[in-house]
N, C-alpha and C. Protein backbone atom coordinates (compact mmCIF):
# COMPACT_ATOMS: atom_id res chain seq x y z
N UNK A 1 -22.59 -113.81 39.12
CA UNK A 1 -21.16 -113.76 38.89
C UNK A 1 -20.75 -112.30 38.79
N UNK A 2 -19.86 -111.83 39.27
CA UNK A 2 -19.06 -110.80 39.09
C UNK A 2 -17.79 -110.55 38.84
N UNK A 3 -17.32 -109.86 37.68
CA UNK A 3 -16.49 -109.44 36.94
C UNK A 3 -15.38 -108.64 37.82
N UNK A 4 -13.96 -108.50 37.88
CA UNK A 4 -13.64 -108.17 38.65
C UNK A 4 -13.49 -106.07 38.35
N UNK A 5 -14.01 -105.93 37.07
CA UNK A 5 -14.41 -104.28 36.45
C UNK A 5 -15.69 -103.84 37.25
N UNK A 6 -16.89 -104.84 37.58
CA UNK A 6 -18.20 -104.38 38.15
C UNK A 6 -17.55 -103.60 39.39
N UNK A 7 -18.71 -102.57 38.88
CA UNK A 7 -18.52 -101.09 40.41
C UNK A 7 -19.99 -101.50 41.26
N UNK A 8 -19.76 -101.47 42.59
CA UNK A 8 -21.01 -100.96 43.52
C UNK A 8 -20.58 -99.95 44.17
N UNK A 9 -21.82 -99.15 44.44
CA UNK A 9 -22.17 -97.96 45.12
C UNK A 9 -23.11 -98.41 46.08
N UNK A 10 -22.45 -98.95 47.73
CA UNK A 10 -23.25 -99.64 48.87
C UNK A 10 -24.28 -97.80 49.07
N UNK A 11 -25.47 -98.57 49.61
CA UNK A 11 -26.07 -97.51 50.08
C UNK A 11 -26.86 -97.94 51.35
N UNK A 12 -26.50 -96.74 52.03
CA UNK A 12 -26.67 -97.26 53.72
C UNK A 12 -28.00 -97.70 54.08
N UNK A 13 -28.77 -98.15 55.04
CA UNK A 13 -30.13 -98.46 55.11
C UNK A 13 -30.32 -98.97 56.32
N UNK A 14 -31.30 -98.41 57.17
CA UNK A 14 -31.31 -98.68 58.73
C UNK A 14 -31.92 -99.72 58.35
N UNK A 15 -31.47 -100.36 59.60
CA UNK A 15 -32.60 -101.58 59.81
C UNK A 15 -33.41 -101.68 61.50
N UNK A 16 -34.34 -102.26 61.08
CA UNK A 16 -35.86 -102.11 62.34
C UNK A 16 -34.85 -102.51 63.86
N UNK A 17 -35.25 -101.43 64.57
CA UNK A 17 -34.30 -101.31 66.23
C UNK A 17 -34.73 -102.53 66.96
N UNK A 18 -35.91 -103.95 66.85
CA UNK A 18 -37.04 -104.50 67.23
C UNK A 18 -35.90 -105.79 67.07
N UNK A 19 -34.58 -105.85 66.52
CA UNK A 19 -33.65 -106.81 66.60
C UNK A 19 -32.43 -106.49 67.14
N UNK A 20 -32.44 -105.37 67.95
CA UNK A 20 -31.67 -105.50 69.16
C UNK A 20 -30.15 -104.14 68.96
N UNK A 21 -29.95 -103.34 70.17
CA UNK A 21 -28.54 -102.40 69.66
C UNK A 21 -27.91 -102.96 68.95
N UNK A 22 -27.13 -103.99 69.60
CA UNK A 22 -25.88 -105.08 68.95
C UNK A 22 -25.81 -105.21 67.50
N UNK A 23 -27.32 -106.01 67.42
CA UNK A 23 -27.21 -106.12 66.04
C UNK A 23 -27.33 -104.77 64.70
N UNK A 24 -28.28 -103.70 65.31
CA UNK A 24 -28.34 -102.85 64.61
C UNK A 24 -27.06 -102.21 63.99
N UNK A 25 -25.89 -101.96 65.24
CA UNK A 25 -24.75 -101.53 65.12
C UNK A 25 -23.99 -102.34 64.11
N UNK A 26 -23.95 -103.32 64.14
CA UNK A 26 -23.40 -104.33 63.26
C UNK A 26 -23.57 -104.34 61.63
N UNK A 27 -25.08 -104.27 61.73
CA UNK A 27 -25.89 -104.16 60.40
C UNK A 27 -25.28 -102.81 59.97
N UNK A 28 -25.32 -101.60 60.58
CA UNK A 28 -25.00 -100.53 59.88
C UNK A 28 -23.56 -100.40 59.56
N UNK A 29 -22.84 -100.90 60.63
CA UNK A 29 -21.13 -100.82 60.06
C UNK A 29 -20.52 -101.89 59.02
N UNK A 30 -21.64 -102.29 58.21
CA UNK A 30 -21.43 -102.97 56.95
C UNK A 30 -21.09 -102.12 55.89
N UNK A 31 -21.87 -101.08 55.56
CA UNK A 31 -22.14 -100.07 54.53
C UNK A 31 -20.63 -99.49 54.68
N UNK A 32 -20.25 -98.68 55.47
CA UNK A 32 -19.00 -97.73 55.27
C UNK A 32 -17.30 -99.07 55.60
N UNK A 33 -17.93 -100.18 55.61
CA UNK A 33 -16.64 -101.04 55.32
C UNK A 33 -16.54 -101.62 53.93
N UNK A 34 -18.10 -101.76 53.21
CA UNK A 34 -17.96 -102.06 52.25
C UNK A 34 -17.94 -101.12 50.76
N UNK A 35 -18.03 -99.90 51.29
CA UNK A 35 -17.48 -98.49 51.05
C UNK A 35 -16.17 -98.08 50.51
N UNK A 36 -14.85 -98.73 51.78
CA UNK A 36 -13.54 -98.41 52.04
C UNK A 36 -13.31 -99.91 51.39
N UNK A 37 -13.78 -101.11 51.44
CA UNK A 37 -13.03 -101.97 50.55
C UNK A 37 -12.77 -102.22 49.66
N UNK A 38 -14.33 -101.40 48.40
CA UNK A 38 -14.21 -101.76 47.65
C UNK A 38 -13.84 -100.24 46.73
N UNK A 39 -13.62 -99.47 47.73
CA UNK A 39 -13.27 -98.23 47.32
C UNK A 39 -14.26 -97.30 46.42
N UNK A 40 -15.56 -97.17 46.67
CA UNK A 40 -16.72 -96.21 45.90
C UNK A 40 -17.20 -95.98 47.20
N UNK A 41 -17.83 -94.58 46.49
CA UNK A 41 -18.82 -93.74 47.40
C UNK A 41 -20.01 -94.56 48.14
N UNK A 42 -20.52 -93.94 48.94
CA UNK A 42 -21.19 -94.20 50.11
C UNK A 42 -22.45 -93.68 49.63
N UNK A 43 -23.30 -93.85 49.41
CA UNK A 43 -24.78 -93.56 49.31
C UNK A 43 -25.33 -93.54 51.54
N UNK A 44 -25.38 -92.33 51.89
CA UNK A 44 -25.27 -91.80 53.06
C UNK A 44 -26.50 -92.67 54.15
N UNK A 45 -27.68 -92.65 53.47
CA UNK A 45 -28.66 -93.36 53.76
C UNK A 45 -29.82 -93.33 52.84
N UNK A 46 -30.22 -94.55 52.14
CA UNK A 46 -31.18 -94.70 50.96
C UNK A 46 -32.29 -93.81 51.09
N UNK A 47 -32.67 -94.13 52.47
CA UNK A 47 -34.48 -93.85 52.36
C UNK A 47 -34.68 -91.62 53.34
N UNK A 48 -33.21 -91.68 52.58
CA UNK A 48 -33.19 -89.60 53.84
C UNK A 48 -34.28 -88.95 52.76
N UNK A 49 -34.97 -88.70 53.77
CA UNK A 49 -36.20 -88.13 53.23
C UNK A 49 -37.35 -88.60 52.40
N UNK A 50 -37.80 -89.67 53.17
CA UNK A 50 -38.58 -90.72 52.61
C UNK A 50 -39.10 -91.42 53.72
N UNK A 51 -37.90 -91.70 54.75
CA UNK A 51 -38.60 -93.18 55.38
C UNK A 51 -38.91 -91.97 56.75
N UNK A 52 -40.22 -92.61 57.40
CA UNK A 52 -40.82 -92.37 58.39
C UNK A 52 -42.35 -90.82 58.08
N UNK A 53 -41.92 -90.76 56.70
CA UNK A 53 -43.27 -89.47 56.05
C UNK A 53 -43.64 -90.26 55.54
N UNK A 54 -45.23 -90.57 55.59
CA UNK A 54 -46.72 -91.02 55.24
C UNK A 54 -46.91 -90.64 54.11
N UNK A 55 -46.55 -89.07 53.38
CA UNK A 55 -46.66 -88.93 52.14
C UNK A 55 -46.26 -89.55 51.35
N UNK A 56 -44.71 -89.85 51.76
CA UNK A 56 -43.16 -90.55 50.52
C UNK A 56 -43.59 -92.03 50.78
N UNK A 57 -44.52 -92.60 50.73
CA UNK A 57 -44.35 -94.01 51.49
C UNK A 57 -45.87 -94.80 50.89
N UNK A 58 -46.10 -96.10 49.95
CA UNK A 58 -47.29 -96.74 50.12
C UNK A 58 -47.76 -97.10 51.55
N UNK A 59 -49.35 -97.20 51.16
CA UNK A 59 -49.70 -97.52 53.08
C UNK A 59 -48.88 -98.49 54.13
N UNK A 60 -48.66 -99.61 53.11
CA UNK A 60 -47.61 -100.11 54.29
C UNK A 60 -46.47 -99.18 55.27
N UNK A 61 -46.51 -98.41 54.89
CA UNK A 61 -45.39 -97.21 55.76
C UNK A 61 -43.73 -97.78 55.52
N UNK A 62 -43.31 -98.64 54.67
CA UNK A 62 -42.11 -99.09 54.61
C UNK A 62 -41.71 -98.72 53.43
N UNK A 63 -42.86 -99.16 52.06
CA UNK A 63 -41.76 -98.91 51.02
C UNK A 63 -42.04 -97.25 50.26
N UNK A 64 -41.59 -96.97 49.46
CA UNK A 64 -41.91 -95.23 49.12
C UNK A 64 -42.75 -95.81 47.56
N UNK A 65 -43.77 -94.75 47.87
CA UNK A 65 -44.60 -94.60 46.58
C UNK A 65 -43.42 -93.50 45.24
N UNK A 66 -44.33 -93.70 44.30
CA UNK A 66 -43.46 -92.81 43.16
C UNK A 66 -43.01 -91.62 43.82
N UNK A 67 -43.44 -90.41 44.58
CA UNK A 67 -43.18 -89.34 44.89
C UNK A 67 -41.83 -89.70 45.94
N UNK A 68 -41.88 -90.46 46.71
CA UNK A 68 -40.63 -91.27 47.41
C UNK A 68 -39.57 -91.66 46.44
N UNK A 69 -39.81 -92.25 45.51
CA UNK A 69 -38.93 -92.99 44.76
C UNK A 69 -38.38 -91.90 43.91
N UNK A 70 -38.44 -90.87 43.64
CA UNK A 70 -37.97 -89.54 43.15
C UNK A 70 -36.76 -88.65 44.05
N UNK A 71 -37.03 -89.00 45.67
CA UNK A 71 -36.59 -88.40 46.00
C UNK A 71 -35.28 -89.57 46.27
N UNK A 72 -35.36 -90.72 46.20
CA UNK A 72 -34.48 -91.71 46.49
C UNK A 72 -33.26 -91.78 45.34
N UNK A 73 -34.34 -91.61 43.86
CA UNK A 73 -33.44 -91.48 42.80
C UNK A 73 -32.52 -90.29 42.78
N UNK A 74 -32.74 -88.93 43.75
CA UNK A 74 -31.77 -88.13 43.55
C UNK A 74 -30.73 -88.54 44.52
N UNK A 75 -31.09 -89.21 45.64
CA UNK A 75 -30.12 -89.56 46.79
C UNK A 75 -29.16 -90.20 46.00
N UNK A 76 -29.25 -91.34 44.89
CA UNK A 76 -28.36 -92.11 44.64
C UNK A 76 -27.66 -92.04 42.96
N UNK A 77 -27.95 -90.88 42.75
CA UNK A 77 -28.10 -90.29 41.21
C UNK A 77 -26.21 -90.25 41.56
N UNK A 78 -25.82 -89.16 42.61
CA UNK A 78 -24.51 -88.83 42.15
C UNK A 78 -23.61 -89.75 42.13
N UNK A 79 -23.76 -90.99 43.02
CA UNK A 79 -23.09 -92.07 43.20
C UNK A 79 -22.79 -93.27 41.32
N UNK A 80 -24.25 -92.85 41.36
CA UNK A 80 -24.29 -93.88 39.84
C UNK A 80 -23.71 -92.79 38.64
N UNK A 81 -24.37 -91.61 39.02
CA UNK A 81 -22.89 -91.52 37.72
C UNK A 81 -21.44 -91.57 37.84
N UNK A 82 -21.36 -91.11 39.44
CA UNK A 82 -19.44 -91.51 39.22
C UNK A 82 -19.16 -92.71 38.77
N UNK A 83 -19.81 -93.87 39.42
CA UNK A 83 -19.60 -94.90 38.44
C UNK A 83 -19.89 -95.39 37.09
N UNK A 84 -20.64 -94.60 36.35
CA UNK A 84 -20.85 -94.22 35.24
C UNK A 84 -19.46 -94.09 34.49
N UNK A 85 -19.39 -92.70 35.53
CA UNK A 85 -17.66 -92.05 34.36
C UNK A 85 -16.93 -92.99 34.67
N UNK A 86 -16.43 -93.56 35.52
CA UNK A 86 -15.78 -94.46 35.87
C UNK A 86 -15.38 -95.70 34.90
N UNK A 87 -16.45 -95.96 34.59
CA UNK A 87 -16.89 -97.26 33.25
C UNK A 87 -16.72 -96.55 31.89
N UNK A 88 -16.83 -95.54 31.92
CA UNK A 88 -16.54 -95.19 30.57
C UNK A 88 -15.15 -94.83 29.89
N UNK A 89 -14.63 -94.55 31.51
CA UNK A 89 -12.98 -94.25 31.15
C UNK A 89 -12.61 -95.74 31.07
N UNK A 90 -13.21 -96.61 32.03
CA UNK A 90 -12.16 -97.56 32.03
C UNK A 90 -12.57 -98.65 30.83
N UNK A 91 -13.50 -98.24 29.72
CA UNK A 91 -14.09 -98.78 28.50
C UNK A 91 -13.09 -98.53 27.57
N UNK A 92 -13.32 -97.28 27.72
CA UNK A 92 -12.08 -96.25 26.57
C UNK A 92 -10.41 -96.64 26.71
N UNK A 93 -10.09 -96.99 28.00
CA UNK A 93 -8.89 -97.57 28.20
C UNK A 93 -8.53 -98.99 28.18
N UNK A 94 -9.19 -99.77 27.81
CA UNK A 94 -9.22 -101.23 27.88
C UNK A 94 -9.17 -101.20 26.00
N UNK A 95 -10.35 -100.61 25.65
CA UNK A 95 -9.80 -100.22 24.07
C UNK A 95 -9.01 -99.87 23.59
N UNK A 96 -8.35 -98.86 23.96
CA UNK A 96 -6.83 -98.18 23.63
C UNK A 96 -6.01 -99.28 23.85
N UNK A 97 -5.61 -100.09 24.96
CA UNK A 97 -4.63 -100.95 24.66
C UNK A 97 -4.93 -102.32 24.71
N UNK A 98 -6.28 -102.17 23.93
CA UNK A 98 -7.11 -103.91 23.32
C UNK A 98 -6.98 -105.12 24.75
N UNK A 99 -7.47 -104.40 25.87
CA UNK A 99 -7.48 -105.10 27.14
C UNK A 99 -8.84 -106.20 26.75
N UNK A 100 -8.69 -107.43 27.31
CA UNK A 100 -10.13 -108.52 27.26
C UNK A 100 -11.02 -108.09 28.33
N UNK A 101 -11.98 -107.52 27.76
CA UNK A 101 -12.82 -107.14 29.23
C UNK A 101 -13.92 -108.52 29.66
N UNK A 102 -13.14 -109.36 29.48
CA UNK A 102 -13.71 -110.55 30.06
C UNK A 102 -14.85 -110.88 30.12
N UNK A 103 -15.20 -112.23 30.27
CA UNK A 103 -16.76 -112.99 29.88
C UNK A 103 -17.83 -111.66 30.49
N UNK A 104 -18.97 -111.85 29.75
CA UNK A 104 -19.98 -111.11 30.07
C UNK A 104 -20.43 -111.89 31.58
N UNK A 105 -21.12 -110.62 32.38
CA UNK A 105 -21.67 -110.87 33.62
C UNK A 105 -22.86 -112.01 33.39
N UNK A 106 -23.23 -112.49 34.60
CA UNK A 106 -24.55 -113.41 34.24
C UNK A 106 -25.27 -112.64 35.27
N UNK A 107 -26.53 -113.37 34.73
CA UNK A 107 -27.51 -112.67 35.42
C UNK A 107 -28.99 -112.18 34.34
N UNK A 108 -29.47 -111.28 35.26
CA UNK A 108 -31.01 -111.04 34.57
C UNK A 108 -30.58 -109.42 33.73
């Protein structure tokens, strides 16, 4: 369930060329529509500087080991705190004029 206050920060992510131009094109012009709809930043592409180096990557070659996952956490660091501040103003302002910030989210 989602709250209509919950922020996402889409973050872009190729997907394998082995399912065709068409679809690839498709798959990627998800990210920067769901970007402009829901109005937050764009996380540019998850895996820049990670995906396709053997170092940043467990052997499977797909997902990133810790040294990967460091560099992923800075890719998407600036995005999560704007939405950070974001939540905190709009915490502080829902308090100020005793707004219901409505049922808690579900989930894990």
């Amino acid at each position: 369930m989602r709250r209509p206050s919950d922020r996402r920060a889409p973050a872009r992510h190729a997907h394998p060329t082995n399912y065709g131009p068409d679809y690839a094109e498709a798959f990627a012009a998800i990210y920067p529509r769901l970007s402009r709809e829901e109005g937050v930043a764009l996380v540019p592409f998850l895996l820049e500087g990670v995906a396709g180096r053997i170092e940043m990557n467990l052997p499977d070659g797909i997902h990133p080991n810790a040294k990967g996952h460091g560099i992923v956490a800075a890719a998407v660091a600036p995005a999560v705190e704007r939405l950070l501040r974001g939540r905190v103003a709009r915490n502080r302002y829902d308090a100020a004029v005793g707004a219901d910030p409505g049922p808690p989210a579900e989930g894990p």
